[in-house]
Protein backbone atom coordinates (compact mmCIF):
# COMPACT_ATOMS: atom_id res chain seq x y z
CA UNK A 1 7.54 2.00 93.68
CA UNK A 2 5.74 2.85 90.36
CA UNK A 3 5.87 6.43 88.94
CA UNK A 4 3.80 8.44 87.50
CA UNK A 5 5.59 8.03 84.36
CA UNK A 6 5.21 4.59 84.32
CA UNK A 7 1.72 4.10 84.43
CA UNK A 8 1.88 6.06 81.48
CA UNK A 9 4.02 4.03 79.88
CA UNK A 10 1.87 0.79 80.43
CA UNK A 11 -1.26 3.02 79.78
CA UNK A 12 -0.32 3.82 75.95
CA UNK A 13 1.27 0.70 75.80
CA UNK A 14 -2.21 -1.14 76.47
CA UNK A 15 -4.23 1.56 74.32
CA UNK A 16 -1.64 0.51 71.19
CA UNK A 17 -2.18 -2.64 71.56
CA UNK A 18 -6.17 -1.94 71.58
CA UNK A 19 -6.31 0.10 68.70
CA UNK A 20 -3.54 -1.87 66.23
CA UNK A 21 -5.80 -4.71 65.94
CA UNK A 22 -8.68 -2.55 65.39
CA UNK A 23 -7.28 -0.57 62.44
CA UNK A 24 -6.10 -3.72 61.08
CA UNK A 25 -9.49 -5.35 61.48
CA UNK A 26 -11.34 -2.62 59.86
CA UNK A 27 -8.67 -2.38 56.83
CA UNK A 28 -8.89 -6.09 56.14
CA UNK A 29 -12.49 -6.35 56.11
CA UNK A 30 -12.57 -3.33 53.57
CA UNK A 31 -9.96 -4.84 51.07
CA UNK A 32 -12.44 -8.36 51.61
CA UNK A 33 -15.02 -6.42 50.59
CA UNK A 34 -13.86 -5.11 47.81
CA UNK A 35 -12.68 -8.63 46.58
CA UNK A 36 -16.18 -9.81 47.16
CA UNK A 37 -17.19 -7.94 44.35
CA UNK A 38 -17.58 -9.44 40.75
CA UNK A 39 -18.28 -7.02 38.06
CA UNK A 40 -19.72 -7.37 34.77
CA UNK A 41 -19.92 -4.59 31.99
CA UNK A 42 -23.20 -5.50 29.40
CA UNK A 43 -23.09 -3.81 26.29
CA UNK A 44 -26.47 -3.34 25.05
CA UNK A 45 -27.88 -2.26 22.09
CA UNK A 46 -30.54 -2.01 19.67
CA UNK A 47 -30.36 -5.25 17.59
CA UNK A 48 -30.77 -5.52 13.92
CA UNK A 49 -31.33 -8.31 11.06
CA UNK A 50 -28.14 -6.48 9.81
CA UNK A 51 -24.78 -8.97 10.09
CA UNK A 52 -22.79 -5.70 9.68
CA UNK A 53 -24.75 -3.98 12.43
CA UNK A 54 -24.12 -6.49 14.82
CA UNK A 55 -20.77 -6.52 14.10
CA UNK A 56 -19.91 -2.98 14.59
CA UNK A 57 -21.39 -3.56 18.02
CA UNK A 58 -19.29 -6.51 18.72
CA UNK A 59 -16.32 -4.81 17.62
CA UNK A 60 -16.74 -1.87 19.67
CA UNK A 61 -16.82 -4.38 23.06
CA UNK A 62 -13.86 -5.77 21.49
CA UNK A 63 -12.04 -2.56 21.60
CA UNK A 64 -13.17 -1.46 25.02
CA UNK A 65 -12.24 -4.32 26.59
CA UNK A 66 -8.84 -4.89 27.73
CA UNK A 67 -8.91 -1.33 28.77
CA UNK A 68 -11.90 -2.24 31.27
CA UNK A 69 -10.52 -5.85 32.49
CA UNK A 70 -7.35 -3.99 33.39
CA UNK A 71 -8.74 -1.44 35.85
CA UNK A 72 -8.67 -4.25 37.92
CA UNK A 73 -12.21 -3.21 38.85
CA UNK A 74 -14.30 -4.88 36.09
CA UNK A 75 -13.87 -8.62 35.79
CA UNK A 76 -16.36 -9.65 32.29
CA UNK A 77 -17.13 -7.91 29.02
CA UNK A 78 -20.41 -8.97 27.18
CA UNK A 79 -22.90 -7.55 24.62
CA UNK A 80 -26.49 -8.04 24.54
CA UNK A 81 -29.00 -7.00 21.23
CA UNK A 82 -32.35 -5.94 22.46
CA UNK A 83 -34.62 -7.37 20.21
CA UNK A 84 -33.80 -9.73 16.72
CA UNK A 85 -31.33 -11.69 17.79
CA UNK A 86 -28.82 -13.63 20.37
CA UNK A 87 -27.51 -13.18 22.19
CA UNK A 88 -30.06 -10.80 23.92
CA UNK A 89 -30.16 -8.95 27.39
CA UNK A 90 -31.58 -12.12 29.67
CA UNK A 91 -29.39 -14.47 27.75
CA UNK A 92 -25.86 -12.49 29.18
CA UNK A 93 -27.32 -11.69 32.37
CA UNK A 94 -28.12 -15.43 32.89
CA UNK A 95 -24.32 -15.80 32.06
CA UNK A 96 -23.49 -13.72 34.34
CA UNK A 97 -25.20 -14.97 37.12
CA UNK A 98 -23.84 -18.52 36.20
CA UNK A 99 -20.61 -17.15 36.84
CA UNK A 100 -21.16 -15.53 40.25
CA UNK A 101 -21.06 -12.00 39.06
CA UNK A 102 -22.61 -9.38 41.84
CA UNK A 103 -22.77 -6.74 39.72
CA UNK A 104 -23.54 -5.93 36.32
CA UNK A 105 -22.73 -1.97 34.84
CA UNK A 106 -25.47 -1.63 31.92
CA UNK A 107 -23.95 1.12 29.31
CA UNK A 108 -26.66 1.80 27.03
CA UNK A 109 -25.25 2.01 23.25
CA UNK A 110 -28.40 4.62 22.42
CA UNK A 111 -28.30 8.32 21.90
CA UNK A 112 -30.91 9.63 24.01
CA UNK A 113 -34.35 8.81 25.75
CA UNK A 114 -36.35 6.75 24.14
CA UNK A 115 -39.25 4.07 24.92
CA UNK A 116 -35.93 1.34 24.21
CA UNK A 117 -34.40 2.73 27.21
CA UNK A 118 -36.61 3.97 29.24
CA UNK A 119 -38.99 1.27 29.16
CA UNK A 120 -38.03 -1.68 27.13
CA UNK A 121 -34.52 -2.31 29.08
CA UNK A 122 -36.07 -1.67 32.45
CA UNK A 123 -38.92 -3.87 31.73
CA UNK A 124 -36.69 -7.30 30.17
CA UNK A 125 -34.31 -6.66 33.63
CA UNK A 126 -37.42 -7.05 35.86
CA UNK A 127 -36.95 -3.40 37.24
CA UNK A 128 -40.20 -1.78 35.95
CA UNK A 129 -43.80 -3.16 34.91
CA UNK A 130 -44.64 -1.04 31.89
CA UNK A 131 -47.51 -2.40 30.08
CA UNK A 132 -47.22 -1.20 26.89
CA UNK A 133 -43.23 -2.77 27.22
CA UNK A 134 -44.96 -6.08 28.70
CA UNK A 135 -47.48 -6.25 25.44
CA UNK A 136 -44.34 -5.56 22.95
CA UNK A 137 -41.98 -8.14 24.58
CA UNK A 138 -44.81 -10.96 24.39
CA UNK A 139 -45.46 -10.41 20.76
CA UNK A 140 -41.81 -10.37 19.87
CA UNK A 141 -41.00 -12.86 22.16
CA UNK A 142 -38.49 -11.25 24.02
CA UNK A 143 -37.48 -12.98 26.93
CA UNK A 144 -37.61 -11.04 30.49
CA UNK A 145 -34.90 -12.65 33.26
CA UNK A 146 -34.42 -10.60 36.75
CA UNK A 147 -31.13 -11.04 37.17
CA UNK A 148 -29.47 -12.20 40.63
CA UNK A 149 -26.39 -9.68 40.28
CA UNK A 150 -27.44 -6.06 41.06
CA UNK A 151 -28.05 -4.09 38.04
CA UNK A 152 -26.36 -0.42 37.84
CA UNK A 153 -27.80 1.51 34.13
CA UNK A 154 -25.49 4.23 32.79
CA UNK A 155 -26.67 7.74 31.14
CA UNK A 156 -27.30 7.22 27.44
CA UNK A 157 -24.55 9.12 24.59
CA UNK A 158 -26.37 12.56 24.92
CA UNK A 159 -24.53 12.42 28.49
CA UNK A 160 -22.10 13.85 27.55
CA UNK A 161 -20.81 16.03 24.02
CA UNK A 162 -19.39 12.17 22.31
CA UNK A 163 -22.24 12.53 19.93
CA UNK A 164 -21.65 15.89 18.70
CA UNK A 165 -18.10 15.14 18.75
CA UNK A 166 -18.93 12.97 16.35
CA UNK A 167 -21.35 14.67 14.04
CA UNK A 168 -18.36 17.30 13.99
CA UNK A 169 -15.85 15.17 12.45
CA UNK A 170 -17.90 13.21 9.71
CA UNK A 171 -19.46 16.81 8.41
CA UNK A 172 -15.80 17.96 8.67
CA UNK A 173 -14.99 15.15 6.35
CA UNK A 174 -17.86 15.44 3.71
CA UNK A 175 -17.07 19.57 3.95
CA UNK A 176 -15.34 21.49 0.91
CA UNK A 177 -17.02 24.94 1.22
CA UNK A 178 -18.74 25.23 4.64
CA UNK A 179 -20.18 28.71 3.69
CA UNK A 180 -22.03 27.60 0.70
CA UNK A 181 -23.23 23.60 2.43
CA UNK A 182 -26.02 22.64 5.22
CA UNK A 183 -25.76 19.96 7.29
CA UNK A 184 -29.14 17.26 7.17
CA UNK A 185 -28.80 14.96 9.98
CA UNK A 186 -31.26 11.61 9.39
CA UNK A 187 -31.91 9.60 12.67
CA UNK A 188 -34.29 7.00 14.23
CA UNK A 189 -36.48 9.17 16.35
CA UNK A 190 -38.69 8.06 18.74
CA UNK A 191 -42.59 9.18 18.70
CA UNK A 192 -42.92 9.25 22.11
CA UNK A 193 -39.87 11.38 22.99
CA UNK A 194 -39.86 13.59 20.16
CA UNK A 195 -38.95 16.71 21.84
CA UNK A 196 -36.06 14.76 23.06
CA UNK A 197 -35.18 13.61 19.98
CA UNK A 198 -35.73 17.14 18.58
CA UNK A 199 -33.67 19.15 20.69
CA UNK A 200 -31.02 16.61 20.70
CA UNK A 201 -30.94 17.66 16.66
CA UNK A 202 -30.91 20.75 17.25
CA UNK A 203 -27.94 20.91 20.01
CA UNK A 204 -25.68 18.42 17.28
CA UNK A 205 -26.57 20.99 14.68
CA UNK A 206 -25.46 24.12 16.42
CA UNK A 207 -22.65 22.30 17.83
CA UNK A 208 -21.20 22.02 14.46
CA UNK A 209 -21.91 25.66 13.08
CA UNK A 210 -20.33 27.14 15.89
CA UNK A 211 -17.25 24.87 15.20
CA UNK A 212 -17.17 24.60 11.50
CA UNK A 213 -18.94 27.21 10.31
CA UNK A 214 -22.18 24.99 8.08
CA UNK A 215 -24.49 27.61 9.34
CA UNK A 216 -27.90 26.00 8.08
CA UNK A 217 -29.13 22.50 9.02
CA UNK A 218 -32.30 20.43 9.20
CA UNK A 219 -32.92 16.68 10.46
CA UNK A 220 -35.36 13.99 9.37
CA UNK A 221 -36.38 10.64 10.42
CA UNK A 222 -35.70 7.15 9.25
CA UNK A 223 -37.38 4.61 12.03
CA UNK A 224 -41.19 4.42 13.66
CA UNK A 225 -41.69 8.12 12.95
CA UNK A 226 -41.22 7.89 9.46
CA UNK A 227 -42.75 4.78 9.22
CA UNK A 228 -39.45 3.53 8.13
CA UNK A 229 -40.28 6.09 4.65
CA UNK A 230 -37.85 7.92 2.49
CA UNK A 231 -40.15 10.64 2.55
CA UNK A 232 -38.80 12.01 5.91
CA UNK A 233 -35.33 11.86 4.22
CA UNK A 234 -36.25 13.74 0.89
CA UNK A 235 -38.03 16.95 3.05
CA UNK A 236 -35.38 17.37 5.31
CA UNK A 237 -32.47 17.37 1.87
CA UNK A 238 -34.62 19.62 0.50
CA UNK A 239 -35.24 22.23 3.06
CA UNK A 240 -31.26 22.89 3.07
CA UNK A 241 -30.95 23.23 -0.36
CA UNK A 242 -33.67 25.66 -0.86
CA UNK A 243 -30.91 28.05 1.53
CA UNK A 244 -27.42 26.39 -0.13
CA UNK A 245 -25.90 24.81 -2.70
CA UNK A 246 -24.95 21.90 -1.32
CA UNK A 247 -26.16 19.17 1.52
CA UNK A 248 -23.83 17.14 3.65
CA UNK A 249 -26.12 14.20 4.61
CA UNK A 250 -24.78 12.56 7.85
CA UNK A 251 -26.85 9.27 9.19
CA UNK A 252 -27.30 10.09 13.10
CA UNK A 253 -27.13 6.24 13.59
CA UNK A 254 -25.31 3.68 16.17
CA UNK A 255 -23.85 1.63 13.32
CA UNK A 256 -24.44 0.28 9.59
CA UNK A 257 -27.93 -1.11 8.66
CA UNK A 258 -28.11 -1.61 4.97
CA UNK A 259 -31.96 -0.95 5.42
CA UNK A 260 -31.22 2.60 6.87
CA UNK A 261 -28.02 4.31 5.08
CA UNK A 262 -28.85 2.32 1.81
CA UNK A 263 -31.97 1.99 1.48
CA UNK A 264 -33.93 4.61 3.45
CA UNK A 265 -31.57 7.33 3.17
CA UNK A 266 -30.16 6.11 -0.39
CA UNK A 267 -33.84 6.33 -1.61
CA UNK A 268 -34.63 9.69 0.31
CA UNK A 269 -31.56 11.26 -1.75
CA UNK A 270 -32.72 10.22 -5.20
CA UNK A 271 -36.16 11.17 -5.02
CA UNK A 272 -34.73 14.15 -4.99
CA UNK A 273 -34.16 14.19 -8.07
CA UNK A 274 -31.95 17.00 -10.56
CA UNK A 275 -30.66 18.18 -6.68
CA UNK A 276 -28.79 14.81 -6.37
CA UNK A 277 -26.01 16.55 -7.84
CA UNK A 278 -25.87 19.05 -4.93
CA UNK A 279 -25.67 15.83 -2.07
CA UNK A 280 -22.50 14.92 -0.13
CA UNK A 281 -23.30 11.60 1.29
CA UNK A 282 -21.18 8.54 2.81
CA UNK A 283 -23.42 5.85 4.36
CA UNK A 284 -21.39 5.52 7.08
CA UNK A 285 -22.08 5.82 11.03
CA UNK A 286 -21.10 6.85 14.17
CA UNK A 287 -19.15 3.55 14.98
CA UNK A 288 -16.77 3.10 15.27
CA UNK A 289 -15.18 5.74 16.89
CA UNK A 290 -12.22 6.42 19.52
CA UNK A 291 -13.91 9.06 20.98
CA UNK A 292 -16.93 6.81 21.64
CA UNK A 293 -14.79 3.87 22.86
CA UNK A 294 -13.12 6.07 25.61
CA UNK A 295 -16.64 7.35 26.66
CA UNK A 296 -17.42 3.41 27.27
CA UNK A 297 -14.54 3.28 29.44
CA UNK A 298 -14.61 5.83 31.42
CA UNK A 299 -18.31 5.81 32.34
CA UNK A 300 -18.05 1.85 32.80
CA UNK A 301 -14.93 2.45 35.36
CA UNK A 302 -16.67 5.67 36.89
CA UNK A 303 -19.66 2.92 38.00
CA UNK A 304 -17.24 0.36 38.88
CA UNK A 305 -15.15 2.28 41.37
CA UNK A 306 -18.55 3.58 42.81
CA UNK A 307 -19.45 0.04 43.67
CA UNK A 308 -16.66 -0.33 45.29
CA UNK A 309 -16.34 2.22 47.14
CA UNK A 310 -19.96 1.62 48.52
CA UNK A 311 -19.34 -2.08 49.46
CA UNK A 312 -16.16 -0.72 51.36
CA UNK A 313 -17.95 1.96 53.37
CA UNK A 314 -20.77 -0.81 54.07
CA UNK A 315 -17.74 -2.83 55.60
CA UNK A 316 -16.31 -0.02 58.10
């Protein structure tokens, strides 16, 4: 005769044998899922008719990229130029979809908001119909391609505090006296998103009197809202040294366009005349930089574990 005990026995016995295959079930469909996954990270950038330009961007992809392929999350690397040149944004993603990707992480390579990024990039991907966008593509014959991989966009630099980090160390370099020099930061601007642009001057500036003690500063412009004009350049030098003796200029730019630090800024400092004298200037740029590199990383394999992590709760 059976006991009591026994059917409990045979009970949890059955009820183990229920639930192991179940658990096992649900844990190999989650690690499937998260092998179904192919991810791409796209560079992308301005573009430029600049060879040295380019290659900063290049390089920087080059330097991020064993450090992404060995999260074991992020299986491609590539780098796409907006506008000028190849390769450009639908010529990678067309790679990538020849390849089977399913996803593709977009990390930005521009400071803040601007019509490039907010509209441009969304526009070429298929993922917004701006018409202004649509009207610029056509003329510049920039080629729109809505990818088959899913598209995830990153926040731009301003993110995070890389770009002030950044501003900080050149200024550091050019400084000798930091209680008699201003800081004059030169960038691109963007018409549209001037305050933006503006306050992101402002925040660099600050950042770098509170942490090396340049206490004066003022910013121009070198791109569309200058009209690509020395002019901007020359107002801005000269609006520090009316308050100190000397002007650290530091180009607020992605990378090294003879156009920009040479020519722009280079003219903007010597129409300035018998205060040339009185300018600290290296026509450098923000890449490369470490600092910049490990923000690529991280925010790259931030978006790639979130994929994964949402194809494996879609499995369960």
């Amino acid at each position: 005769m059976n006991t009591p005990r026994h059917f409990l026995f045979v009970a949890a016995v059955v009820l183990t044998a229920l639930l192991i295959p179940t658990s096992c079930n649900t844990e190999s469909r989650s690690q499937h899922a998260a092998k179904s996954k192919k991810t791409g990270v796209l560079l992308v950038n301005h573009g430029s008719h600049s060879p040295t330009w380019r290659q900063a961007l290049l390089d920087l992809e080059t330097a991020v990229k064993d450090s992404l392929l060995n999260t074991g999350l992020i299986q491609g690397t590539r780098t796409a130029y907006m506008e000028y040149t190849e390769p450009s944004i639908a010529t990678q993603l067309k790679a990538f979809d020849a390849e089977g990707y399913t996803d593709v992480i977009i990390v930005p390579i521009f400071l803040t908001v601007s019509s490039h990024s907010f509209d441009d990039i969304p526009t070429i991907i298929g993922q917004k119909e701006d018409p202004q966008s649509l009207e610029t593509l056509k003329i510049e014959k920039i080629e729109r391609y809505t990818p088959k991989a899913q598209i995830h966009i990153t926040p731009l630099l301003d993110f995070t505090d890389v770009l002030k980090k950044n501003i900080l160390r050149r200024a550091k370099a050019l400084s000798k006296n930091p209680s008699e020099e201003g800081l004059v930061l030169i960038a691109y601007g963007d018409e549209t998103y001037m305050k933006e642009w503006t306050n992101l001057m402002h925040a660099v500036g600050s950042y770098v009197k509170e942490n090396a003690g340049i206490d004066a500063y003022s910013y121009g412009w070198c791109g569309h809202v200058a009209r690509y004009n020395p002019d901007s350049t020359t107002v801005a030098i000269n609006r520090v040294l009316k308050l100190k003796k000397q002007a650290l200029v530091i180009p607020v730019l992605v990378a090294h366009d003879e156009m920009f630090q040479v020519k722009i800024i280079g003219d903007g400092i010597n129409k300035t005349g018998k205060n040339k004298a009185r300018i600290s200037y290296i026509p450098d740029s923000i890449l490369p930089d470490p600092v910049v590199e490990h923000w690529v990383i991280n925010i790259a394999t931030e978006f790639a574990h979130k994929i994964q992590q949402n194809e494996v709760a879609l499995a369960q």
